[in-house]
N, C-alpha and C. Protein backbone atom coordinates (compact mmCIF):
# COMPACT_ATOMS: atom_id res chain seq x y z
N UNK A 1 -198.42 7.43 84.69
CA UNK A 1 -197.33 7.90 83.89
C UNK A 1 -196.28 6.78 83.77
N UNK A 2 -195.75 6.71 82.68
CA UNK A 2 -195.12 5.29 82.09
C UNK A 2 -193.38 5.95 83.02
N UNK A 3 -192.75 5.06 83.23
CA UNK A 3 -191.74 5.41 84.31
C UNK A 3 -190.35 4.71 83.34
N UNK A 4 -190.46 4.50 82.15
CA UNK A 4 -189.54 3.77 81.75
C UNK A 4 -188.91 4.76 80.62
N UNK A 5 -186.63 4.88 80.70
CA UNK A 5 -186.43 5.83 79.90
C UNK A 5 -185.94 4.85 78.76
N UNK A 6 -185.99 5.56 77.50
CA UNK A 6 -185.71 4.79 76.05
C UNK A 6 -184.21 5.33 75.93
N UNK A 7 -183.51 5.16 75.78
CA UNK A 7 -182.52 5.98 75.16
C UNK A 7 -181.62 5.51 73.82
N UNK A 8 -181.14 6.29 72.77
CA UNK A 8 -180.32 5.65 71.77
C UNK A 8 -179.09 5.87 71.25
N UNK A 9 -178.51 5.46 70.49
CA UNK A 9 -177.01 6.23 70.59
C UNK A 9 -176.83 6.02 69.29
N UNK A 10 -175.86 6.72 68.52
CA UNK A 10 -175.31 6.80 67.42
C UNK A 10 -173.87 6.49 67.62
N UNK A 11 -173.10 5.80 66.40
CA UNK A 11 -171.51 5.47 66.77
C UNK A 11 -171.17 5.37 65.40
N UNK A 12 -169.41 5.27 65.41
CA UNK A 12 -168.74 5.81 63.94
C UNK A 12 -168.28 4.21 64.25
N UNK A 13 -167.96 3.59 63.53
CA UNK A 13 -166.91 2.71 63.15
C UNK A 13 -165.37 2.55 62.92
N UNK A 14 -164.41 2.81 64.08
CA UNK A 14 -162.77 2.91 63.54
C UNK A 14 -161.84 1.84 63.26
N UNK A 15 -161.87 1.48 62.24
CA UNK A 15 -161.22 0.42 61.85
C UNK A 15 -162.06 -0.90 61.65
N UNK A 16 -161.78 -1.79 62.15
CA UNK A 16 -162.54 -3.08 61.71
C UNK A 16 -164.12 -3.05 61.60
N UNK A 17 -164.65 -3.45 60.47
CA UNK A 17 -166.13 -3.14 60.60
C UNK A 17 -166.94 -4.32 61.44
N UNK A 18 -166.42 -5.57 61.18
CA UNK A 18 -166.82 -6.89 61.62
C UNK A 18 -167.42 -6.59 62.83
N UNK A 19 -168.93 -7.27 62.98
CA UNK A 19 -169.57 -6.93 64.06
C UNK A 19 -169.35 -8.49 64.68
N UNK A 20 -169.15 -7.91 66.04
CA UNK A 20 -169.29 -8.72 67.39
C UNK A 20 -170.25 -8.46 67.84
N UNK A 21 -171.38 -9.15 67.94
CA UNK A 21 -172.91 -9.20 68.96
C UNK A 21 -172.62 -10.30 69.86
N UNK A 22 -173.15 -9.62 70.93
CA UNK A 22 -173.50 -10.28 71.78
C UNK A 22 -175.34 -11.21 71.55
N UNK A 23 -175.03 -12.74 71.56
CA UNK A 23 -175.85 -13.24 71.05
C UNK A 23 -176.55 -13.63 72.35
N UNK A 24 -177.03 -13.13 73.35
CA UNK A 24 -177.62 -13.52 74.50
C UNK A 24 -178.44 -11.98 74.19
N UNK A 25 -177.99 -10.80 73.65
CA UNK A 25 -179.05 -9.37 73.12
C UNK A 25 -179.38 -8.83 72.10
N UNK A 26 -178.48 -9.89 70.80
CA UNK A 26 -179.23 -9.47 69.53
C UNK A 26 -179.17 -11.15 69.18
N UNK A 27 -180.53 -11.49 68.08
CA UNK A 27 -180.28 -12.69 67.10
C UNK A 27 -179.58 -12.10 65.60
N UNK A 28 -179.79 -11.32 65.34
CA UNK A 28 -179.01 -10.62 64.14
C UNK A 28 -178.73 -9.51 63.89
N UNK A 29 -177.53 -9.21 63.20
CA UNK A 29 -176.92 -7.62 62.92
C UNK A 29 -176.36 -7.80 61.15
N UNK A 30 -176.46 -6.48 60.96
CA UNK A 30 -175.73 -6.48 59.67
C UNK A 30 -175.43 -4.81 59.26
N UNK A 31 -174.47 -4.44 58.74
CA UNK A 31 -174.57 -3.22 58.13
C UNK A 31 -175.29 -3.01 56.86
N UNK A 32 -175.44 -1.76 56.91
CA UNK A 32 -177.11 -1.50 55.72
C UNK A 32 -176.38 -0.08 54.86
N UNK A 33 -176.72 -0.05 53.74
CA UNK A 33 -176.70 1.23 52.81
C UNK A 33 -177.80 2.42 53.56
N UNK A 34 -177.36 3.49 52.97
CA UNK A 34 -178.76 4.66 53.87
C UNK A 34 -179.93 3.86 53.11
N UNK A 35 -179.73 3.69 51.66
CA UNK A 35 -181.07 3.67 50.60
C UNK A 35 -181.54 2.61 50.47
N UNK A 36 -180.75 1.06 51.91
CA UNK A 36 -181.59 0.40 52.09
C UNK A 36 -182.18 -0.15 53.38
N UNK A 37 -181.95 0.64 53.82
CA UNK A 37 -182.69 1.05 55.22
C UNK A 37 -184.42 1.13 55.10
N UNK A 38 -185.44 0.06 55.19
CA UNK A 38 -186.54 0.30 55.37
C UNK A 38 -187.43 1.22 56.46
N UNK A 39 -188.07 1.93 56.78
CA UNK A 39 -188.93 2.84 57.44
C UNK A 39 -190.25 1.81 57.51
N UNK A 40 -190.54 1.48 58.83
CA UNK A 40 -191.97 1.30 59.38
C UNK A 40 -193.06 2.73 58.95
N UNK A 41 -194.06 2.93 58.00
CA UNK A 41 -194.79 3.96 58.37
C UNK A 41 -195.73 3.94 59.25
N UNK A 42 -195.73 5.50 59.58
CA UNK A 42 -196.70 5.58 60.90
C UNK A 42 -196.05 5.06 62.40
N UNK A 43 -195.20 4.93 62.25
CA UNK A 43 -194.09 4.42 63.47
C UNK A 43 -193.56 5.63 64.00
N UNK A 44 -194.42 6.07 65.22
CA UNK A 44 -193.25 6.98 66.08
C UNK A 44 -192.56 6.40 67.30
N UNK A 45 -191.94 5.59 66.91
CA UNK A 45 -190.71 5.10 68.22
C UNK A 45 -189.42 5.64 67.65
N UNK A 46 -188.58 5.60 68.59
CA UNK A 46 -187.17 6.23 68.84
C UNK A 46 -186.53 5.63 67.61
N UNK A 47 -186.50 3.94 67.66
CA UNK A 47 -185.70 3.41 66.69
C UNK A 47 -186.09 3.94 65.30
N UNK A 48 -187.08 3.87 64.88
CA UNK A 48 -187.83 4.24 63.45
C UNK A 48 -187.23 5.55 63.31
N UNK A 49 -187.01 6.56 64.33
CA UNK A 49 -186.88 8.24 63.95
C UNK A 49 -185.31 8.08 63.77
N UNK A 50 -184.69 7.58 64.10
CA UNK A 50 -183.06 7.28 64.56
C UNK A 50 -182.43 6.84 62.96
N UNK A 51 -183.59 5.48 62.14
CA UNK A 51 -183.47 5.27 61.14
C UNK A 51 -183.99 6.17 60.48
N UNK A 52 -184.85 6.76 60.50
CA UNK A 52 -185.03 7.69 59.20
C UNK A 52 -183.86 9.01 59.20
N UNK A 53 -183.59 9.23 60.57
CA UNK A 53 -182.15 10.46 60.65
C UNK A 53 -181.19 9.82 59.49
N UNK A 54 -180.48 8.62 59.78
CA UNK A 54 -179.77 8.41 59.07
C UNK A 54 -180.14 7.98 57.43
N UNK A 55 -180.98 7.54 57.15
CA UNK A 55 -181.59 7.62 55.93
C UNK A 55 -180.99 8.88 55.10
N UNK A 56 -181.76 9.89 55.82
CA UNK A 56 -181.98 10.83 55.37
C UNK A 56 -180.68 11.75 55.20
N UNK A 57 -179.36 11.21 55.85
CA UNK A 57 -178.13 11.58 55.62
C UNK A 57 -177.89 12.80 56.70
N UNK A 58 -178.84 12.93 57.88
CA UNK A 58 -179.17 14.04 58.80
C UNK A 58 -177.76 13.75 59.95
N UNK A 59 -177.55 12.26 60.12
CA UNK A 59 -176.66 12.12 60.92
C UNK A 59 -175.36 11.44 60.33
């Protein structure tokens, strides 16, 4: 049995949109439209379902 937990989070933006990454845990970020948000098909991981929520205007 795989022993490892996934977890994900959703967040609002208040005020400044400008993203600060930390570049030692992401190489790139950007904000996206819902309608251009691509979907992996056949992808059941967390991230893929998380993007299609918001896609889909669910969250």
């Amino acid at each position: 049995m795989a022993q490892d937990i996934l977890v994900g989070f959703y967040c609002e933006a208040d005020g400044d949109c400008e993203i600060n990454m930390d570049k030692d845990e992401l190489k790139y970020a950007e904000w996206v439209k819902r309608e251009d948000v691509v979907l992996q098909p056949n992808d059941l991981s967390l991230t893929n379902e998380m993007m299609k929520m918001f896609k889909e205007g669910k969250i």
